[in-house]
Protein backbone atom coordinates (compact mmCIF):
# COMPACT_ATOMS: atom_id res chain seq x y z
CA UNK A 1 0.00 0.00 0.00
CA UNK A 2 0.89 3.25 -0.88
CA UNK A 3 2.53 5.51 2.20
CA UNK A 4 0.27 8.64 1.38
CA UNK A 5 -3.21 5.77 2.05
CA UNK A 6 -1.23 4.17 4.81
CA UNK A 7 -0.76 7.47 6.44
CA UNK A 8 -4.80 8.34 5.54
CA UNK A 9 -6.19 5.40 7.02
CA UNK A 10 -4.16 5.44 10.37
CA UNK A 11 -5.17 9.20 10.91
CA UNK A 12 -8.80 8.57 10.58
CA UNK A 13 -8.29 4.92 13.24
CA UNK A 14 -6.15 7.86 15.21
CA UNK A 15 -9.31 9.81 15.20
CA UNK A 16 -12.07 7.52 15.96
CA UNK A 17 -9.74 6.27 18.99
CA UNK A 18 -9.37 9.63 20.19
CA UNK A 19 -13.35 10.11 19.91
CA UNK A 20 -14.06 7.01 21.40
CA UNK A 21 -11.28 7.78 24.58
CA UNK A 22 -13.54 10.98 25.23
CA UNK A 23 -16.89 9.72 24.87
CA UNK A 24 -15.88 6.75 27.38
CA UNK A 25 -14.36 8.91 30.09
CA UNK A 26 -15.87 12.32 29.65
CA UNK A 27 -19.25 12.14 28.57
CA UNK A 28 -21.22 11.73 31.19
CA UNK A 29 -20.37 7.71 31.67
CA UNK A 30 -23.26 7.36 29.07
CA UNK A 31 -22.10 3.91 28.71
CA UNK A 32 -22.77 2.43 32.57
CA UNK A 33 -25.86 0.85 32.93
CA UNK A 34 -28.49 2.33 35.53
CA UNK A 35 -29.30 4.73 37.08
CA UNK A 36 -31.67 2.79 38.38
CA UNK A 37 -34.79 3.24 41.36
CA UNK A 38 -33.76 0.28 43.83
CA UNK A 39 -37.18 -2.17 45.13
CA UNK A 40 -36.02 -1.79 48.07
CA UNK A 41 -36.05 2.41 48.13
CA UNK A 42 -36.66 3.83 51.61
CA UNK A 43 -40.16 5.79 51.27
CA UNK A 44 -39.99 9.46 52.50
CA UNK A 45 -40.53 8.92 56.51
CA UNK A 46 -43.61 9.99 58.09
CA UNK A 47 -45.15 10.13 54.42
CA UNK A 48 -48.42 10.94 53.23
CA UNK A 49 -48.61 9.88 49.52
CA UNK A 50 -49.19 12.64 47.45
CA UNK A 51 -52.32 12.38 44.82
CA UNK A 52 -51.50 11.46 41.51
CA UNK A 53 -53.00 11.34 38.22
CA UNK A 54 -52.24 9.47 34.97
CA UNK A 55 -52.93 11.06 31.67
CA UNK A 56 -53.16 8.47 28.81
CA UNK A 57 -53.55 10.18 25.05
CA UNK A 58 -54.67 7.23 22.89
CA UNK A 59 -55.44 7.25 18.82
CA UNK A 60 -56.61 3.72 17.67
CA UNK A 61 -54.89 1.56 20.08
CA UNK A 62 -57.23 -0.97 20.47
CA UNK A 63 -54.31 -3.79 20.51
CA UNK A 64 -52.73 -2.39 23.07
CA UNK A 65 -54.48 -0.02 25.50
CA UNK A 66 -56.18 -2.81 27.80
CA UNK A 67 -52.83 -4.12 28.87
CA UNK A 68 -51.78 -0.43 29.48
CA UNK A 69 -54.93 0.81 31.80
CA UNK A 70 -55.05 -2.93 33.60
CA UNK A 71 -51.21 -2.18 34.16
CA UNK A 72 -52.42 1.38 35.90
CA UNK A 73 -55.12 0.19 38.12
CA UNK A 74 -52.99 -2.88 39.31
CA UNK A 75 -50.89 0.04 40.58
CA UNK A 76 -49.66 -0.99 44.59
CA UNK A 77 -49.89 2.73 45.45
CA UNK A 78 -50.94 3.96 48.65
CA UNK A 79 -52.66 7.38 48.04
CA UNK A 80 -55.48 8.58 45.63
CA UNK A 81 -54.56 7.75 42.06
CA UNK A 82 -56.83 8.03 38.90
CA UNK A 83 -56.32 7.38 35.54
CA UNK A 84 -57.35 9.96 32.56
CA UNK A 85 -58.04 8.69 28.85
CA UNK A 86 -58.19 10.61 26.11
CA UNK A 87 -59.52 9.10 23.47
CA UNK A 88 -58.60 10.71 20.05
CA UNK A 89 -61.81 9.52 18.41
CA UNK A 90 -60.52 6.18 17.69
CA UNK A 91 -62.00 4.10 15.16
CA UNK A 92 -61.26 0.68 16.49
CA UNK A 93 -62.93 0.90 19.62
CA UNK A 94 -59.90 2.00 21.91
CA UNK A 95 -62.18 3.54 24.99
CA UNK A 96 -64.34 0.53 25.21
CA UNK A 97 -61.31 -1.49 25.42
CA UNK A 98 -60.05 0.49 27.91
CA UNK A 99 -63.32 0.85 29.79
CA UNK A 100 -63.58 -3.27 30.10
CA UNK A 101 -59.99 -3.25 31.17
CA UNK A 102 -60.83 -1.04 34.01
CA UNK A 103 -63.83 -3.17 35.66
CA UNK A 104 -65.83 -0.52 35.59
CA UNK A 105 -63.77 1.72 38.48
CA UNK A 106 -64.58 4.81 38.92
CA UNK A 107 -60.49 5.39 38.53
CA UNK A 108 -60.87 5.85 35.08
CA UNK A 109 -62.28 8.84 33.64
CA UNK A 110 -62.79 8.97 29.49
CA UNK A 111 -61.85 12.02 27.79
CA UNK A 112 -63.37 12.16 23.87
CA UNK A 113 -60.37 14.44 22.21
CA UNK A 114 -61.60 17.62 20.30
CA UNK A 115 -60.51 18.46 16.82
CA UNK A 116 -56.84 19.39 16.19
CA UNK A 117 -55.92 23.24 16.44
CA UNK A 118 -53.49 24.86 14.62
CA UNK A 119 -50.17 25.32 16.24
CA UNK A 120 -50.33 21.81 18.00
CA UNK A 121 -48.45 18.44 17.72
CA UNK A 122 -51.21 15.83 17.83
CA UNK A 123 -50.22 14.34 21.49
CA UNK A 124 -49.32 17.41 23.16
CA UNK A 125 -53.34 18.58 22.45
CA UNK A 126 -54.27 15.00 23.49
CA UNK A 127 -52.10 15.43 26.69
CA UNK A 128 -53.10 18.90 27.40
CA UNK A 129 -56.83 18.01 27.06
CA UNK A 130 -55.97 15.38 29.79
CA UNK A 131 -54.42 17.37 32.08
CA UNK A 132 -57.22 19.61 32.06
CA UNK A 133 -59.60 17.00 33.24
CA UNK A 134 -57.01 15.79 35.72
CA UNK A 135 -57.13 19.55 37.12
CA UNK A 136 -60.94 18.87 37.68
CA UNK A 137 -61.46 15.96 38.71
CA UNK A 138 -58.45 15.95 41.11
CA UNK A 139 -57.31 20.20 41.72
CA UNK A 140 -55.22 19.08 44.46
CA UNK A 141 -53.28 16.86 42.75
CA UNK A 142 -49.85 16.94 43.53
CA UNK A 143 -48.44 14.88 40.50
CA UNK A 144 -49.65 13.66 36.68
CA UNK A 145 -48.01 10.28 35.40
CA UNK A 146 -47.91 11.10 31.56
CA UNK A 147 -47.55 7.51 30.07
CA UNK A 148 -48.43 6.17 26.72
CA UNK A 149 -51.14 4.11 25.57
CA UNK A 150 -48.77 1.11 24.45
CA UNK A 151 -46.71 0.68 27.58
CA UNK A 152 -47.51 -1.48 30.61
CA UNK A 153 -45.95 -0.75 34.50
CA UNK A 154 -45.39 -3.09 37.18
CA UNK A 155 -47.72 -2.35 40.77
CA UNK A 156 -44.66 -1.03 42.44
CA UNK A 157 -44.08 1.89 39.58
CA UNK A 158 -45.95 4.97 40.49
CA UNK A 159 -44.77 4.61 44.08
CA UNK A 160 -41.01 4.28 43.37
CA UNK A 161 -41.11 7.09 41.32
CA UNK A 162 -43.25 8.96 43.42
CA UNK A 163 -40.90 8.52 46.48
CA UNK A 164 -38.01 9.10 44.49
CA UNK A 165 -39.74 12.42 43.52
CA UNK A 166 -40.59 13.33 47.36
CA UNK A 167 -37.23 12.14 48.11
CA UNK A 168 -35.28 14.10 46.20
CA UNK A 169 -37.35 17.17 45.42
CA UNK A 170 -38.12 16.42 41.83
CA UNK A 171 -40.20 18.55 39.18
CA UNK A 172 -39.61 15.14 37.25
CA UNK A 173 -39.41 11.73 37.28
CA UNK A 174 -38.65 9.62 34.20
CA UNK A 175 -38.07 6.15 33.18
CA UNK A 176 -36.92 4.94 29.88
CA UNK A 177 -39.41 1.46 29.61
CA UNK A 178 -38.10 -1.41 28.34
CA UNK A 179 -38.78 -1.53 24.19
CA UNK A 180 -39.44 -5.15 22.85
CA UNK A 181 -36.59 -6.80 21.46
CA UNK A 182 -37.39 -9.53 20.03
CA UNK A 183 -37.24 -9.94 16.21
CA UNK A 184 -33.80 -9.47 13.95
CA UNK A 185 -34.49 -6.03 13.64
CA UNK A 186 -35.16 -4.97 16.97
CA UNK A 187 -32.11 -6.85 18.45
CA UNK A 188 -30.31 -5.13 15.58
CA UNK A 189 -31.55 -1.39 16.59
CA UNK A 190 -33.74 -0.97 19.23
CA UNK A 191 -30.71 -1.98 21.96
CA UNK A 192 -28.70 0.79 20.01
CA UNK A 193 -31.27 3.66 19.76
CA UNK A 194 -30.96 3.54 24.02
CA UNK A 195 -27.31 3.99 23.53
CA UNK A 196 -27.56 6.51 21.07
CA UNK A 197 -29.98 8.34 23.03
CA UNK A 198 -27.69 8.15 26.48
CA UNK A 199 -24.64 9.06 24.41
CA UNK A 200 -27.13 12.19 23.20
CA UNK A 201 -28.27 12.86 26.56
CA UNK A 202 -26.29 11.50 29.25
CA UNK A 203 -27.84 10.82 32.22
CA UNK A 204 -25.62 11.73 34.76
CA UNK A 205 -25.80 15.46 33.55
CA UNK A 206 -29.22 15.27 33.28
CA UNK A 207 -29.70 14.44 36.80
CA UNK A 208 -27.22 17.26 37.83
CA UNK A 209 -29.23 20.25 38.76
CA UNK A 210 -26.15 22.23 37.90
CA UNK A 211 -25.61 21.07 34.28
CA UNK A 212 -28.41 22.60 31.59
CA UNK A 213 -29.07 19.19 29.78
CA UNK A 214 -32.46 17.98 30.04
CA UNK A 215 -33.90 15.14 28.67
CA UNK A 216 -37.03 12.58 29.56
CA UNK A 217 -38.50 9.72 28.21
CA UNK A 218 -41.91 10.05 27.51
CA UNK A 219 -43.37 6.61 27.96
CA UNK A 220 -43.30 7.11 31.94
CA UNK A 221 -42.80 10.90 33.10
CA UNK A 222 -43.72 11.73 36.62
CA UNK A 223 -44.44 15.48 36.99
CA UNK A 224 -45.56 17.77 39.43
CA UNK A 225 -48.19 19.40 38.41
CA UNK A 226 -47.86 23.01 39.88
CA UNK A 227 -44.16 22.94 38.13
CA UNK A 228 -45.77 22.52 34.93
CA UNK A 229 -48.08 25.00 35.68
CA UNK A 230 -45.33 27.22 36.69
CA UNK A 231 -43.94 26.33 33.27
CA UNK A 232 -46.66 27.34 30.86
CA UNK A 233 -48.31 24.07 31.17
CA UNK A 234 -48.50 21.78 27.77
CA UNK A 235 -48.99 24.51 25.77
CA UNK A 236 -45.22 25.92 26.55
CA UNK A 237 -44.31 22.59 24.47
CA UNK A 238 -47.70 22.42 22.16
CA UNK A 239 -46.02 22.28 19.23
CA UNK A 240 -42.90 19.91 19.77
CA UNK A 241 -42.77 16.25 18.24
CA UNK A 242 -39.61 15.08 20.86
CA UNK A 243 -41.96 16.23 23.29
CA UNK A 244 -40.28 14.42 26.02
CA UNK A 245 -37.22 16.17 25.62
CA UNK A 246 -38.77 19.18 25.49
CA UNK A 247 -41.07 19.31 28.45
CA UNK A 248 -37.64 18.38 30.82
CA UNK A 249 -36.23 21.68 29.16
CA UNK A 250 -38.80 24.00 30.52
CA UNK A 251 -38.94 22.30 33.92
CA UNK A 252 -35.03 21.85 34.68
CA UNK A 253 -34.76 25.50 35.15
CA UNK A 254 -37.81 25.22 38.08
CA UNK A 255 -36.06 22.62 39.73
CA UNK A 256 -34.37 19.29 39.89
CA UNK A 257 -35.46 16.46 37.53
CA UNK A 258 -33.80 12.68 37.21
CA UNK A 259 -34.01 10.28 33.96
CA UNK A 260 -33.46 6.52 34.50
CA UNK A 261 -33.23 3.40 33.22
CA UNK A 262 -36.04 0.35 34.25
CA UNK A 263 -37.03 -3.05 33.63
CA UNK A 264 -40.52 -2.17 35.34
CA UNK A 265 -42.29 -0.47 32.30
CA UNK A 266 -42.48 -2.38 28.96
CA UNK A 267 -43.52 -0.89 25.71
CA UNK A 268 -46.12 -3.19 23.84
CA UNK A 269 -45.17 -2.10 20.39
CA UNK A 270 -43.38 -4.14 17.99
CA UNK A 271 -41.39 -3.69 15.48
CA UNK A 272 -40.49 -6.41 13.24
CA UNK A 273 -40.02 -4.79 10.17
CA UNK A 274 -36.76 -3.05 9.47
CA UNK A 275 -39.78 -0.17 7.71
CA UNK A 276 -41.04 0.22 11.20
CA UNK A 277 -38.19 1.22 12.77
CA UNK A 278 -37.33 3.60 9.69
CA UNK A 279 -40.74 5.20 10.52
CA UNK A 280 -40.16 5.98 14.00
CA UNK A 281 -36.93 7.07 13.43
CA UNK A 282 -37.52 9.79 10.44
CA UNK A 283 -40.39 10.89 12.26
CA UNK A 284 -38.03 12.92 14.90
CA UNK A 285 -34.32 12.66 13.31
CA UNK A 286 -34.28 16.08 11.40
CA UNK A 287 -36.23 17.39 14.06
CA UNK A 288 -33.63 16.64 16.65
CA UNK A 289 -31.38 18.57 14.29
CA UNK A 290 -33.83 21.86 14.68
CA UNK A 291 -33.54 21.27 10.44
CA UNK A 292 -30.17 22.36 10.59
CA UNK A 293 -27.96 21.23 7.10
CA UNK A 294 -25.34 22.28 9.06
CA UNK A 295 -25.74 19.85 11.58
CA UNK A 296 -27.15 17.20 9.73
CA UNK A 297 -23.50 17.12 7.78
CA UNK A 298 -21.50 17.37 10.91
CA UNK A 299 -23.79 14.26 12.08
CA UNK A 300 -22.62 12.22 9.13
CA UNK A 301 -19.51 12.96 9.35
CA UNK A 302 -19.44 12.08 13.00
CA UNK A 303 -21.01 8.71 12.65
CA UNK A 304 -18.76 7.59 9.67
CA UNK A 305 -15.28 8.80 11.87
CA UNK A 306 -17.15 7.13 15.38
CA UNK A 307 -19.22 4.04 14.07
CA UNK A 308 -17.66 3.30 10.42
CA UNK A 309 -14.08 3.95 10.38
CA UNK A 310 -12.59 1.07 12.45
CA UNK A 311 -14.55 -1.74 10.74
CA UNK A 312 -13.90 -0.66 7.69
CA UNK A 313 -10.20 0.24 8.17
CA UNK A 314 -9.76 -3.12 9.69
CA UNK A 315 -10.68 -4.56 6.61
CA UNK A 316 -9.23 -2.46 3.89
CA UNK A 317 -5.90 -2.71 5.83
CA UNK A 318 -5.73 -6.43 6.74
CA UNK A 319 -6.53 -7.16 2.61
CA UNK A 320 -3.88 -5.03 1.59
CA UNK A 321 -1.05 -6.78 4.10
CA UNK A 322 -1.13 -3.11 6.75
CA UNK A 323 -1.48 -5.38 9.53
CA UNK A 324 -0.17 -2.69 12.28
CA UNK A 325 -3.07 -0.46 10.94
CA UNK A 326 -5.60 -3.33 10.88
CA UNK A 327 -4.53 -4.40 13.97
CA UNK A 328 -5.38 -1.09 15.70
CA UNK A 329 -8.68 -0.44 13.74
CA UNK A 330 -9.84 -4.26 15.26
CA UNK A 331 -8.54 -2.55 19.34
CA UNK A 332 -11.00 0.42 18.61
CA UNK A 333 -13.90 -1.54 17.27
CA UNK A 334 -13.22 -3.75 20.32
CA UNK A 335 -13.70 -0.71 22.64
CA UNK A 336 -16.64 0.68 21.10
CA UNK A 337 -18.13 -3.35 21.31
CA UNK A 338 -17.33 -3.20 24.68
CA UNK A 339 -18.92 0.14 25.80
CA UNK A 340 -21.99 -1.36 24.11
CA UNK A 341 -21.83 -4.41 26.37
CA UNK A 342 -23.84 -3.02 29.25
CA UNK A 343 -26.69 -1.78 26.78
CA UNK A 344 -27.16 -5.22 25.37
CA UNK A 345 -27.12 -6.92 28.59
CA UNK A 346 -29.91 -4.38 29.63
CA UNK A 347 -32.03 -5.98 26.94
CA UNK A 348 -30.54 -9.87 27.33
CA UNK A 349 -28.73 -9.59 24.44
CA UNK A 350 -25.54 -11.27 23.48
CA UNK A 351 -21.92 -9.46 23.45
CA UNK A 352 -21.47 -11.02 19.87
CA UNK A 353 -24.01 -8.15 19.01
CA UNK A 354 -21.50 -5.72 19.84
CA UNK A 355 -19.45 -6.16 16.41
CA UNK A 356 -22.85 -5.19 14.44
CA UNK A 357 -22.82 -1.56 16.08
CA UNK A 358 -21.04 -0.38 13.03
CA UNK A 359 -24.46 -1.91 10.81
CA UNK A 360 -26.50 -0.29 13.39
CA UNK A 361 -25.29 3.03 13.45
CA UNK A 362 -25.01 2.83 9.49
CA UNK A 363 -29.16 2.41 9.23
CA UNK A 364 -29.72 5.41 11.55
CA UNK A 365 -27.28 7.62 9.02
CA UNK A 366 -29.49 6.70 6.52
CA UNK A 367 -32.34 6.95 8.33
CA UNK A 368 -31.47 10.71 9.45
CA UNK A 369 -30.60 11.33 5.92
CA UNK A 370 -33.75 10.29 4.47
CA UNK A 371 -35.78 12.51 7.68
CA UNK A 372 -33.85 15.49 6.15
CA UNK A 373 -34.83 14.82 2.76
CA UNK A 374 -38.56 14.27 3.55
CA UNK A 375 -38.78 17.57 5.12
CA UNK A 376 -36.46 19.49 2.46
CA UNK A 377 -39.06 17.65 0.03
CA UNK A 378 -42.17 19.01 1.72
CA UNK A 379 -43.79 15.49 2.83
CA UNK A 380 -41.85 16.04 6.32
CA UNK A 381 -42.49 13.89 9.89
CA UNK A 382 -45.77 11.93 10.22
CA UNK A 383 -47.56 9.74 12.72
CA UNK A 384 -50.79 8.35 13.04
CA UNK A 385 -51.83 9.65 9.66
CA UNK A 386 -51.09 13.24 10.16
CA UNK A 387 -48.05 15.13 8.92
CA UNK A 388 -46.19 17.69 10.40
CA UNK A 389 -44.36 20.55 8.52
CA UNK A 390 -40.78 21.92 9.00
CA UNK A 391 -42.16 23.90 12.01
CA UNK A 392 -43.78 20.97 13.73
CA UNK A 393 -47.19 22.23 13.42
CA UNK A 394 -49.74 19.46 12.24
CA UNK A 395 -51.49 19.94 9.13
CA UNK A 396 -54.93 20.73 10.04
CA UNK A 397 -56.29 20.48 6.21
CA UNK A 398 -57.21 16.74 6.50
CA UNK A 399 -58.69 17.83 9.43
CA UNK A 400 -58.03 14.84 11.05
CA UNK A 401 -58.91 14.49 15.47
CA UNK A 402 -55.67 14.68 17.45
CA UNK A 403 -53.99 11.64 19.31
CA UNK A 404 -51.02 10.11 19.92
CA UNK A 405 -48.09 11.37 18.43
């Protein structure tokens, strides 16, 4: 091989290893597993549980939504709790689903969702619409459980999180559920979207009341309700698709919040097509890159020198006899396999997966690529048969109700 390549290809395995030496020791520890509520938490002493509300936004989730509201009154939680449904005029019969799955409690209250204003991201007017019949049926509530209409919690959920709230002061409390991982393509991606997402937003500077990122995860967020209020309520964040994200924004300046991981909460939805995933992901991708070109290139570029440049090194090299270079390429696809490890053992998921990071990480370039072209062409994120335009306002020409998402 030529010196001029030789020299090429060791500067970029020089590169990723420097990369890979700071994300491991100073970002955040994104790679650790936990944080993690313990079972055996200490409750506040001398407690009295605090009321709290769960607001469910559902749009035709019929398959799922029994599971999710049996999963809510099965809650072991020692104060008042009630659950709020908002049912986005669902066509497959999601309330009566949910109304059997409730036993006929008065815990559950129904909530038929009004058309879709202008300005609004479908869930956030679902959610807000639920949070206003929280307010009256339960005005002195002291927290609302926002949780999705596809995830299930175990009975001892709410009161972890609500201890670890009381404990610790907390405007929120978030959990990022467990996502099925079951077929090819979930074991594939779904174990590396969390590590994405904790490289993104690390956790341990999320937690740190002195460090300005925020991030939640919006399957199971435990707020307090008089710090949203203090906030703007849902309409600060009416229009935002990473809603999640978004709401821990406004409320980390009000006071502290925590985002952890749990094996607790489990998301119902599947996704065995490899089209599935793409969905999900182009949804929010370019969005998460506030439409930024700029960005969007510096994101490629970053995933090829991070994710692509050792495997790809290592095999260039060892084919053309560089075996030194080869050789190091293999040590730094070894350390970004092993900072991986604790991810994939999250989701009982072999090492072996490790190696296929590179793959992974490949798909979600592409996938982010083809967000940003959706929006440059005009089509941009949709969900639930509604599309949102570059300024994350829903289309309200189809005139379609709001729900989830």
């Amino acid at each position: 091989m030529n010196d001029p390549i030789e020299l090429a290809l060791s500067s970029a395995v020089a590169l990723s290893a420097l990369i890979w030496l700071v994300l491991i020791f100073f970002r955040g520890d994104f790679w650790r597993d936990g944080p993690y509520i313990s079972d055996h938490m200490p409750a506040p002493r001398a407690m009295d549980w605090p009321q709290v509300v769960a607001v469910v936004p559902a749009r035709n989730e019929a398959e799922t939504i029994a599971a999710t509201i049996a999963s809510l009154s099965a809650q072991d939680y020692p104060g008042a709790f009630s659950i709020v449904l908002v049912d986005d005029q669902s066509e497959d019969g999601t309330a009566a689903r949910a109304r059997d799955a409730a036993g006929g409690t008065r815990q559950l209250a129904i909530v038929t969702g009004r058309p879709l204003p202008a300005g609004w991201s479908g869930k956030m007017w679902a959610v807000s619409q639920g949070v206003a019949k929280a307010r009256e049926i339960a005005p002195d509530a002291t927290y609302l459980l926002l949780t999705d209409a596809d995830i299930t919690h175990d009975a001892p959920v709410l009161r972890q999180l609500v201890a670890k709230a009381e404990r610790d002061s907390l405007v929120l409390a978030s959990h990022m559920v467990m996502l099925r991982c079951t077929s090819f393509w979930e074991r594939l991606l779904i174990p590396a979207f969390i590590f994405f997402f904790k490289k993104l937003y690390p956790f341990a500077w999320i937690n740190d009341p002195k460090n300005k990122v925020a991030g939640a995860a919006g399957g199971c967020m435990l707020v307090r309700a008089d710090a949203l209020e203090r906030a703007g309520g849902i309409e600060s964040i009416k229009h935002e698709i990473i809603d999640d994200c978004a709401l821990a924004r406004v409320l980390k300046p009000i006071g502290p919040i925590w985002l952890g991981l749990t094996k607790s909460s489990h998301s119902l939805r599947s996704y065995d097509r490899l089209s599935e995933i793409w969905t999900m992901v182009t949804r929010t991708a370019f969005v998460q890159l506030k439409h930024s070109l700029w960005l969007l290139a510096g994101t490629v570029l970053g995933m090829v020198i991070i994710y692509l440049v050792p495997p790809v090194v290592a095999f260039v090299a060892f084919f053309t006899d560089s075996l030194h270079i080869a050789l190091g390429a293999f040590v730094v696809w070894l350390v970004m396999a092993a900072s991986y490890a604790p991810t994939l053992r999250l989701y009982d998921q072999r090492i072996g997966w490790g190696l296929l990071l590179p793959l992974a990480a490949l798909l979600y370039t592409c996938m982010t690529v083809a967000s940003a072209y959706r929006t440059i062409a005009g089509s941009g994120p949709q969900w639930k048969n509604r599309h949102y335009g570059a300024d994350n306002s829903a289309a309200t020409k189809n005139r379609e109700p709001a729900g989830r998402g």
